[in-house]
C-alpha atoms as a PDB file:
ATOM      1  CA  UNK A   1     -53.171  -8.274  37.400  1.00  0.00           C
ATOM      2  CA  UNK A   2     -49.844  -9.445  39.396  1.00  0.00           C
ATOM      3  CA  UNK A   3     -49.024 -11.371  36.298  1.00  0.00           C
ATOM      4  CA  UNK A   4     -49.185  -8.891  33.541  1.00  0.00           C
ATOM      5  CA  UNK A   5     -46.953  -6.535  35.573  1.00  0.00           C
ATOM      6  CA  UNK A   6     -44.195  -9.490  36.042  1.00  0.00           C
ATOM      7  CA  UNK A   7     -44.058 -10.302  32.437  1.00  0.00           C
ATOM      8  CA  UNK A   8     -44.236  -7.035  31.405  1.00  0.00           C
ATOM      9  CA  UNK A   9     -41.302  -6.227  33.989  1.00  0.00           C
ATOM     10  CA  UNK A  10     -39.588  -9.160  32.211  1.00  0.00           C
ATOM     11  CA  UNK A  11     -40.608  -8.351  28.447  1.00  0.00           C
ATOM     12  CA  UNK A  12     -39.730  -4.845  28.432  1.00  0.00           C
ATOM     13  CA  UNK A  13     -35.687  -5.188  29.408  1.00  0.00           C
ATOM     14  CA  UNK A  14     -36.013  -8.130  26.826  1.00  0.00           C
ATOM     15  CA  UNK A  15     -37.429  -5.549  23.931  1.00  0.00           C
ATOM     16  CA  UNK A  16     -35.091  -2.759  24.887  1.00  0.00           C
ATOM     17  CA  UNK A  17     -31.804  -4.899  25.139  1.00  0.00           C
ATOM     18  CA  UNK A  18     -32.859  -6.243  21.888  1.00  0.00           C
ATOM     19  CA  UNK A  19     -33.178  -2.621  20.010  1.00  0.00           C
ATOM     20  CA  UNK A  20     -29.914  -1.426  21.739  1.00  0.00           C
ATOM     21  CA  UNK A  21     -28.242  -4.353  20.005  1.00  0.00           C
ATOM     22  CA  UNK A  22     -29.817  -3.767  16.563  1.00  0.00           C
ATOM     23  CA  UNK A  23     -27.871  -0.307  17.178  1.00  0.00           C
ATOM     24  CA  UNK A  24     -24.555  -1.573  18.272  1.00  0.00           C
ATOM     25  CA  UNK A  25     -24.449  -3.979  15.010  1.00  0.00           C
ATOM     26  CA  UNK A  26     -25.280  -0.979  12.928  1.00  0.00           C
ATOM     27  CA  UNK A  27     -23.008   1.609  14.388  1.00  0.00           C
ATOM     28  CA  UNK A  28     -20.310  -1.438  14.360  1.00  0.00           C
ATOM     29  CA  UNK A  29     -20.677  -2.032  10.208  1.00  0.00           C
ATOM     30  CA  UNK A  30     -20.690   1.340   9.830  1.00  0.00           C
ATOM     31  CA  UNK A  31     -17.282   1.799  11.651  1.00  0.00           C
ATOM     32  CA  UNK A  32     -15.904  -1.240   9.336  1.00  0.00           C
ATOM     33  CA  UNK A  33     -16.518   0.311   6.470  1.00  0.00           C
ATOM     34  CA  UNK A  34     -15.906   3.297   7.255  1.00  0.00           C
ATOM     35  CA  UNK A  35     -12.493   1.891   8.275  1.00  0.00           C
ATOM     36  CA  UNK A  36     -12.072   0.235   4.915  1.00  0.00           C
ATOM     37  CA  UNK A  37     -12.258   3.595   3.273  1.00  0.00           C
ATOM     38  CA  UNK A  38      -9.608   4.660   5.562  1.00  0.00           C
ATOM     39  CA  UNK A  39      -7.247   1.576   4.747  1.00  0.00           C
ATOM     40  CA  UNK A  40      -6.968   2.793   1.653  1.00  0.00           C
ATOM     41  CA  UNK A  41      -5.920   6.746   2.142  1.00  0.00           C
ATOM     42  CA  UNK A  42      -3.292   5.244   4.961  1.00  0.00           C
ATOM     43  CA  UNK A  43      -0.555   4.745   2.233  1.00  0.00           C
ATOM     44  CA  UNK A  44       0.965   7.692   1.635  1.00  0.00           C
ATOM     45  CA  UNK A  45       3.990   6.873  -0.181  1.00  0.00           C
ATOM     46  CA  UNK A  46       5.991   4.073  -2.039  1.00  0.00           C
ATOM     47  CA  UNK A  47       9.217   4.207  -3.057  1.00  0.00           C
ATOM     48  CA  UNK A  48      11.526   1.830  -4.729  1.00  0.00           C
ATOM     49  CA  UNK A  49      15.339   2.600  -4.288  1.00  0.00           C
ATOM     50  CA  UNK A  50      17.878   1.063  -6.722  1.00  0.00           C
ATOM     51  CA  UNK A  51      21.647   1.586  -6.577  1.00  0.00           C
ATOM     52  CA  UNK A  52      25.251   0.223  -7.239  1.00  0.00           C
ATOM     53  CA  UNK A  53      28.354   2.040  -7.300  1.00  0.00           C
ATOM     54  CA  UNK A  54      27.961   3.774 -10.108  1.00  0.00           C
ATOM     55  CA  UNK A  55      23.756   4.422  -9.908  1.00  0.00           C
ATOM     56  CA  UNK A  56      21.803   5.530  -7.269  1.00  0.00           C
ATOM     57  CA  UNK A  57      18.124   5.743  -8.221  1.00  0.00           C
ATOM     58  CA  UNK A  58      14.961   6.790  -5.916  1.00  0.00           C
ATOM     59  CA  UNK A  59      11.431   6.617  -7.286  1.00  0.00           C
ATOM     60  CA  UNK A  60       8.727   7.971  -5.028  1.00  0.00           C
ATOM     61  CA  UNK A  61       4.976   7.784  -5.438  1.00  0.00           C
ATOM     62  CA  UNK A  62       2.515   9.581  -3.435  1.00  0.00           C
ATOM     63  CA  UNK A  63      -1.200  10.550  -4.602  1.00  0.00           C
ATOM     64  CA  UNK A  64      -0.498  13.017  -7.530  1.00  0.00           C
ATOM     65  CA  UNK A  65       2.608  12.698  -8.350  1.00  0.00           C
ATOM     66  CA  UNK A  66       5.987  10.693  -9.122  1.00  0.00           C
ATOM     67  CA  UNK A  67       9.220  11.599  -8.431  1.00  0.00           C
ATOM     68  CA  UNK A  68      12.686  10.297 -10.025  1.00  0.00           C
ATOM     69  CA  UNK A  69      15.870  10.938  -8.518  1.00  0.00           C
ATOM     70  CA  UNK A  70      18.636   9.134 -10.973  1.00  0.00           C
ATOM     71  CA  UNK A  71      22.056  10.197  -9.436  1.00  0.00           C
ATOM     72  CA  UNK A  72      21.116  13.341  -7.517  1.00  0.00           C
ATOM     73  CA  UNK A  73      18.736  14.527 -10.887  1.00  0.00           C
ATOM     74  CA  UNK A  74      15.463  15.293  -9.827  1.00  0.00           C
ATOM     75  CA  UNK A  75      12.316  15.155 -11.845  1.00  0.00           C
ATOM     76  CA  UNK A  76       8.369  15.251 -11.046  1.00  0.00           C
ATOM     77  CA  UNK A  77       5.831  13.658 -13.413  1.00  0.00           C
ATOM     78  CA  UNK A  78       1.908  13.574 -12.585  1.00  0.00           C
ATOM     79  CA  UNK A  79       0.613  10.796 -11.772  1.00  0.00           C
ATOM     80  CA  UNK A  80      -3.269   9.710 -12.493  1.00  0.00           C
ATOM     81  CA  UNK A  81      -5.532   9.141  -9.579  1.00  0.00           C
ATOM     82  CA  UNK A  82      -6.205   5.606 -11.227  1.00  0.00           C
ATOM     83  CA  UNK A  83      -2.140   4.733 -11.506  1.00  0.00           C
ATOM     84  CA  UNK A  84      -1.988   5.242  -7.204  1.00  0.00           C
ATOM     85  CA  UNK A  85      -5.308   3.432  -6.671  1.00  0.00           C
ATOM     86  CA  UNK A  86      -3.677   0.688  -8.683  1.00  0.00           C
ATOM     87  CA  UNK A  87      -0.819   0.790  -6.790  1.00  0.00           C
ATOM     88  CA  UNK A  88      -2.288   0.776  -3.567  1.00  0.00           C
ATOM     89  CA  UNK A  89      -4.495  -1.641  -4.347  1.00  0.00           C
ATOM     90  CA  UNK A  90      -1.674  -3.836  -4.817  1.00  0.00           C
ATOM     91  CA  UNK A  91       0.049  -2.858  -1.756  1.00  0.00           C
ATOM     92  CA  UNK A  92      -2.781  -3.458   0.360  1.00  0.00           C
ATOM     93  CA  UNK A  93      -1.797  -6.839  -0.424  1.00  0.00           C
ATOM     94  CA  UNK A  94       1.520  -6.965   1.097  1.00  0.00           C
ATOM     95  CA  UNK A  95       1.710  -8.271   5.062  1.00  0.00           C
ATOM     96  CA  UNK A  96       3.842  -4.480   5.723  1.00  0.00           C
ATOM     97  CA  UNK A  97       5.005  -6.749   9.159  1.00  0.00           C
ATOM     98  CA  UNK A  98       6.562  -9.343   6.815  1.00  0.00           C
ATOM     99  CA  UNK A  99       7.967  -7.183   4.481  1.00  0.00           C
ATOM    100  CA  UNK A 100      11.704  -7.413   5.638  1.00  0.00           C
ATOM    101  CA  UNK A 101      11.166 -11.279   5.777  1.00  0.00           C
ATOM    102  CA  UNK A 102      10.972 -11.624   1.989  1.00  0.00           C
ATOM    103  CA  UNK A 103      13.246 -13.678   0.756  1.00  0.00           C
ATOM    104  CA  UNK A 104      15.388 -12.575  -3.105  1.00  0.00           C
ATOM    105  CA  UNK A 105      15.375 -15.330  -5.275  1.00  0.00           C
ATOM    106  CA  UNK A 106      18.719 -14.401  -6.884  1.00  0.00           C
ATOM    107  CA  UNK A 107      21.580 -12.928  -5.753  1.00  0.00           C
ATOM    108  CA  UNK A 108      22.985 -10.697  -8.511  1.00  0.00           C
ATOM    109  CA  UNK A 109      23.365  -7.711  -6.950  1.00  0.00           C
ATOM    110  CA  UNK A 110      26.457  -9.114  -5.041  1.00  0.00           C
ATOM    111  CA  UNK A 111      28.478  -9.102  -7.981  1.00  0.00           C
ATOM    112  CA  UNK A 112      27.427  -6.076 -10.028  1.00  0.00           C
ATOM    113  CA  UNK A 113      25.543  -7.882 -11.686  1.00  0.00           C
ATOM    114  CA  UNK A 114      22.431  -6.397 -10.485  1.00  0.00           C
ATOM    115  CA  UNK A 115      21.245  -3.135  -9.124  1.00  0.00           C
ATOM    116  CA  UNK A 116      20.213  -3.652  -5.436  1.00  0.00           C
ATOM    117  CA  UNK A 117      16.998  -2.895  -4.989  1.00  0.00           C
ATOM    118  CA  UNK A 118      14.331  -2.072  -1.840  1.00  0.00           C
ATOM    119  CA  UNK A 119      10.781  -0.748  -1.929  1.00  0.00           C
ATOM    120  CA  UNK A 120       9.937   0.939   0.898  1.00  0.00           C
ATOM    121  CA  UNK A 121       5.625   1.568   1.895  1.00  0.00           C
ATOM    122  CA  UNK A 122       4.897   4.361   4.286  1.00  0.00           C
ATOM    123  CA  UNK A 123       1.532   4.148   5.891  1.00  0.00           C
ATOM    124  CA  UNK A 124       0.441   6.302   9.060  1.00  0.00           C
ATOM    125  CA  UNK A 125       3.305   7.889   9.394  1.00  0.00           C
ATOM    126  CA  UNK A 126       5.676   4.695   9.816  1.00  0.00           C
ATOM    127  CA  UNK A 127       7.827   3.147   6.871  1.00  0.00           C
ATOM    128  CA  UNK A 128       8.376  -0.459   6.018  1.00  0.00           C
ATOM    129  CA  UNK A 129      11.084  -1.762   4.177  1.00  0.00           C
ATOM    130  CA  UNK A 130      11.783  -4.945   2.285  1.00  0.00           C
ATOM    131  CA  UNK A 131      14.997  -6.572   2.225  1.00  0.00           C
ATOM    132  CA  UNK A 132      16.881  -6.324  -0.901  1.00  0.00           C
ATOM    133  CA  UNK A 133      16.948  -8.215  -4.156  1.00  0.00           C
ATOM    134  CA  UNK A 134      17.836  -7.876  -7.452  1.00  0.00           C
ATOM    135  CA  UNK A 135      15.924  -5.396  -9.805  1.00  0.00           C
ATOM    136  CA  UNK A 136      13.923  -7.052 -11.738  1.00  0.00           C
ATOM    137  CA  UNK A 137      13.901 -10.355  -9.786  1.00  0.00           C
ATOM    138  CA  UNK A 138      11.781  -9.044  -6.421  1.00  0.00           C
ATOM    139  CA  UNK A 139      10.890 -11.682  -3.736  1.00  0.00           C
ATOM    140  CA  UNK A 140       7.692 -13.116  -5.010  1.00  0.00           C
ATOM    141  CA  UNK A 141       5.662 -11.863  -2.039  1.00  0.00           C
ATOM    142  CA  UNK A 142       6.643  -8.353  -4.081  1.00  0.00           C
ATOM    143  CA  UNK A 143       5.686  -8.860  -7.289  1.00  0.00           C
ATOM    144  CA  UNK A 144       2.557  -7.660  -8.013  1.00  0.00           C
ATOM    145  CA  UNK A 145       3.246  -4.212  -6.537  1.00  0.00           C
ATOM    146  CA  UNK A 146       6.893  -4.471  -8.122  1.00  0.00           C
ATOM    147  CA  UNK A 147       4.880  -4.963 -11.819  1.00  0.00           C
ATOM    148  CA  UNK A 148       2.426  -2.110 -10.689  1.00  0.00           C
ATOM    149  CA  UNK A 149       5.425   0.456  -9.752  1.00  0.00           C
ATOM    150  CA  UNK A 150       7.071  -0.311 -12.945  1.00  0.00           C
ATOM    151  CA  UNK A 151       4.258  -0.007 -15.328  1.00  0.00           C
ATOM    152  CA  UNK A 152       3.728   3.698 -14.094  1.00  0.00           C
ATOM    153  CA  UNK A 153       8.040   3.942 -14.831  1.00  0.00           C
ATOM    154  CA  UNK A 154       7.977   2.097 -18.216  1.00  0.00           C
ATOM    155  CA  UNK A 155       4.631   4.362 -19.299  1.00  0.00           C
ATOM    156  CA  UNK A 156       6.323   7.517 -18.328  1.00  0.00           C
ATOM    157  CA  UNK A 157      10.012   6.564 -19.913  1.00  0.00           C
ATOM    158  CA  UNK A 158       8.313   5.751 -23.274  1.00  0.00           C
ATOM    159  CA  UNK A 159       6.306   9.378 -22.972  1.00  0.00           C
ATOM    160  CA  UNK A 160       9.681  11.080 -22.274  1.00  0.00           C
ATOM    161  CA  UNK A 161      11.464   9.520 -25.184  1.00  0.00           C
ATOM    162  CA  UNK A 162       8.803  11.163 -27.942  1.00  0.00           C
ATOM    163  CA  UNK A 163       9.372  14.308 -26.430  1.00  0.00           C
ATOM    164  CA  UNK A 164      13.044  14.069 -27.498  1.00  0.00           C
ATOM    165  CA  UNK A 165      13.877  14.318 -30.950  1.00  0.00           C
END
């Protein structure tokens, strides 16, 4: 009888340690993807500024909506729950620690020849901003989400222009 009650001292720690763990690896992939879910609803705005001397233009995206500021003129357009997932989606690409790091691969915007551009991503309440390059030439790191911003503007400019007649 001494024997069953040592291996059952020894088996039951054994079984319960095991079942506690079991738990921990559940609770743990729910937190990841529960986190993932989060990743995505962090960004809460990107903007893209472009200026020279004579233009100064800020376009801001946030879920919902777009907003143009061409030399102090302000307009608001909707934008489509699928146009900011697809933005996002491109963002959450981007190393936001790196993002100043990027290197232009032209340098027009020294001369005039170029607006200077910068796109700035705010996520959880702090804002990252790239260096500057020239618009239309971003630092290939950029490009993707550059592409993605600039769809949404080209789609939106066309729309405008049959309204006027």
């Amino acid at each position: 009888m001494k024997i069953s009650y040592k291996l059952l001292i020894v088996i039951i720690p054994l079984i319960l340690s095991n079942a506690n763990c079991t738990s921990q690896q559940k609770r743990s992939s729910d937190t990841i993807s529960s986190n993932g879910v989060q990743k995505k609803s962090k960004i809460e705005k990107i903007e893209i500024t472009e200026q020279t001397r004579g233009t100064n233009r800020l376009i801001s995206f946030t879920p919902g909506s777009k907003t143009t500021s061409v030399n102090g003129t302000i307009s608001v357009d909707v934008l489509s729950a699928a146009a900011w997932e697809s933005i996002v989606k491109q963002a959450e690409l981007i190393d936001l620690y790196k993002i100043a790091s990027f290197k232009s691969p032209s340098e027009g915007r020294f001369g005039d020849r170029a607006l200077a551009s910068t796109i700035l991503i705010t996520t959880g309440g702090k804002t990252y901003e790239s260096s500057t390059f020239d618009s239309g030439v971003p630092p290939k790191e950029l490009e993707s989400l550059y592409r993605e911003l600039f769809k949404e503007i080209k789609s939106k400019q066309k729309f405008s222009g049959k309204d006027v007649r």
